[in-house]
Every structure is written in C-alpha cells, then in structure tokens.
C-alpha atoms as a PDB file:
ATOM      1  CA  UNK A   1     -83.229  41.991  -1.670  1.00  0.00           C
ATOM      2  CA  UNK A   2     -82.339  45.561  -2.291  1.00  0.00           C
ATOM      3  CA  UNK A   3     -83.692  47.727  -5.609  1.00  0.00           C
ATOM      4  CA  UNK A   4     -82.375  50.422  -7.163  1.00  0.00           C
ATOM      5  CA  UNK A   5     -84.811  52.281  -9.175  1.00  0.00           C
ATOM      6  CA  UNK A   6     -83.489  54.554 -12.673  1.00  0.00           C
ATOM      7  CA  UNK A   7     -85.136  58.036 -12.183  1.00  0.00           C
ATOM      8  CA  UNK A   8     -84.762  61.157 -14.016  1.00  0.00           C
ATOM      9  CA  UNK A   9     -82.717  64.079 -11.696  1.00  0.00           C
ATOM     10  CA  UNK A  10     -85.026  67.059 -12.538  1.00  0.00           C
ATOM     11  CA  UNK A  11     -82.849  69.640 -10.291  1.00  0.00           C
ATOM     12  CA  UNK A  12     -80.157  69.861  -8.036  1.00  0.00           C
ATOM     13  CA  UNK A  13     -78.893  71.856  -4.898  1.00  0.00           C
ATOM     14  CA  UNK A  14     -75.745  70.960  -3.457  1.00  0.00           C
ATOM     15  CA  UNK A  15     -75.843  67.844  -2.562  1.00  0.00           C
ATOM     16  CA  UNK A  16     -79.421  67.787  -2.700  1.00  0.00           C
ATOM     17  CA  UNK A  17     -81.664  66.352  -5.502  1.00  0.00           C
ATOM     18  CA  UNK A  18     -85.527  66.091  -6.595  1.00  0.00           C
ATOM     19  CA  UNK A  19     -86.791  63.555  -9.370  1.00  0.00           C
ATOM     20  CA  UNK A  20     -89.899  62.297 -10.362  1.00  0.00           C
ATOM     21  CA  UNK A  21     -91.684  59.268 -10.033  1.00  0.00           C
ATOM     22  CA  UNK A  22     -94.910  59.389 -10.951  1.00  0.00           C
ATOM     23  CA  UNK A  23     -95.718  62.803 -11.461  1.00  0.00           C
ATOM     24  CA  UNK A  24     -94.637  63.280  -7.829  1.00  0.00           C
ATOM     25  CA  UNK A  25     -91.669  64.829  -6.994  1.00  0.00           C
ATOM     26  CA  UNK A  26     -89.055  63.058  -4.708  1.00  0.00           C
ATOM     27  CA  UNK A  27     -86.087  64.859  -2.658  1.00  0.00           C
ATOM     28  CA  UNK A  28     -82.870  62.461  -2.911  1.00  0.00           C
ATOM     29  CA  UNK A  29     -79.360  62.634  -1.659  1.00  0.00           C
ATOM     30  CA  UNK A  30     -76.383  63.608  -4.360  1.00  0.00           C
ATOM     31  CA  UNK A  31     -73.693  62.670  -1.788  1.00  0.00           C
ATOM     32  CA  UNK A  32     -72.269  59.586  -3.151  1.00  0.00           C
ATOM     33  CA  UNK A  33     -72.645  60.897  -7.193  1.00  0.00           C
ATOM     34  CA  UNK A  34     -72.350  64.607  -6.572  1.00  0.00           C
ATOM     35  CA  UNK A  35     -71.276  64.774 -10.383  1.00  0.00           C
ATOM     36  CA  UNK A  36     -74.945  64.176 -11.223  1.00  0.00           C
ATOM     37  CA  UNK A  37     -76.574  67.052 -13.833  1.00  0.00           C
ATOM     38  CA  UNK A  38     -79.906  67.784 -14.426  1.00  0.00           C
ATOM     39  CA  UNK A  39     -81.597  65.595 -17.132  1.00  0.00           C
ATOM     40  CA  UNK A  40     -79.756  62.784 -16.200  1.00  0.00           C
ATOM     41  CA  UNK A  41     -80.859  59.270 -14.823  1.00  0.00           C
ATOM     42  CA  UNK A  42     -79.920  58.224 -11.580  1.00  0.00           C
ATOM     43  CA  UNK A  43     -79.883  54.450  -9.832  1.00  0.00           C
ATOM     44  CA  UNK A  44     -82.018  55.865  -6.439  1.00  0.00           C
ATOM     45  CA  UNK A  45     -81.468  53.286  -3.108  1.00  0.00           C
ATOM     46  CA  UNK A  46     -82.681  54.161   0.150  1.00  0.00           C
ATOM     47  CA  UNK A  47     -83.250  58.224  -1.211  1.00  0.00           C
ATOM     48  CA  UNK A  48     -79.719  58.287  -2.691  1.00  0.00           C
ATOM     49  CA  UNK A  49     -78.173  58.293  -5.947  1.00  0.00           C
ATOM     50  CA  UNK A  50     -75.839  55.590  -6.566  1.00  0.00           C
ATOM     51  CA  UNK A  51     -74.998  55.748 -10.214  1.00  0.00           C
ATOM     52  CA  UNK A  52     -75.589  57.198 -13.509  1.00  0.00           C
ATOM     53  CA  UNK A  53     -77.538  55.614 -16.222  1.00  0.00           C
ATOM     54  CA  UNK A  54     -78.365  56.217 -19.684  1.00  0.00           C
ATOM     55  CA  UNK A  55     -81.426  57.224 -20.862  1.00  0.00           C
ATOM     56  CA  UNK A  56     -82.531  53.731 -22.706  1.00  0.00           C
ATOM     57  CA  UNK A  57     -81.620  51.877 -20.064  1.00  0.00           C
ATOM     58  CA  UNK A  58     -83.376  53.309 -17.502  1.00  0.00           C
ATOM     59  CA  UNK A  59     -86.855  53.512 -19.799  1.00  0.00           C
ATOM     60  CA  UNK A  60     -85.947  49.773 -19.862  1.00  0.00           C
ATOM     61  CA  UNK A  61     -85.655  49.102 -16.508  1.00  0.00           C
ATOM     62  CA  UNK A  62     -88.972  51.224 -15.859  1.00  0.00           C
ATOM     63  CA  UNK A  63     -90.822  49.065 -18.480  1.00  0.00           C
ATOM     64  CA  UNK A  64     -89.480  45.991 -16.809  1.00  0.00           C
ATOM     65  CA  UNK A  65     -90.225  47.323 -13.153  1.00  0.00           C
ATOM     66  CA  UNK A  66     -93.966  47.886 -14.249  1.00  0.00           C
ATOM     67  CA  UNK A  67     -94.779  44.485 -15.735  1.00  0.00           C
ATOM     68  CA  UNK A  68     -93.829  43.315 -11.719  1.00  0.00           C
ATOM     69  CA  UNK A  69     -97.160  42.948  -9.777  1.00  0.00           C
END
C-alpha cells in the first residue's frame, strides 16, 4: 500500500522544496507539481509532491493519519 501524506510547502527552489513535519524540516522534489507556491499543501510520496490540496483537507487527513497506531 502506498501513502501520500498532505504537508505544508514552507519554501521553494527550483524544483526543489522543504516542508515540515513535525517541527522538522523535510527537502522534497517539485518536479511533477512545479506550480506549487509557498503556503500551500502538498500530497508528498516517496519525497515528491504529487498534488495540491486545500488547507482543510489536509488538517483532516493529518487528524485522521494520527488516530492510526
């Protein structure tokens, strides 16, 4: 099973990207959604960006995503 996790894009360079998780900051690929802007949510798979999301459904799929154990 693959998972796609909703993360907030807190900059960009090129085709290079860092969000968040956690309070630590991750270094993604922008290659496949290179029309991603800063302050928006991104699907991440395998370090890249797949697909926008909005905001309320990404804090939705986080809450979901936490209750897993």
């Amino acid at each position: 099973m693959c998972l796609a996790i909703p993360l907030k894009l807190i900059s960009k360079e090129g085709t290079k990207g860092w969000v968040e998780v956690g309070g630590a900051k991750r270094e993604i690929s922008l290659i496949i959604l290179p029309e991603a802007k800063v302050g928006d949510y991104v699907l991440v798979h395998a370090g890249f960006a797949i697909s926008k999301v909005e905001e309320k459904e990404a804090q939705e799929l986080l809450e979901l995503l936490s209750t897993i154990k």
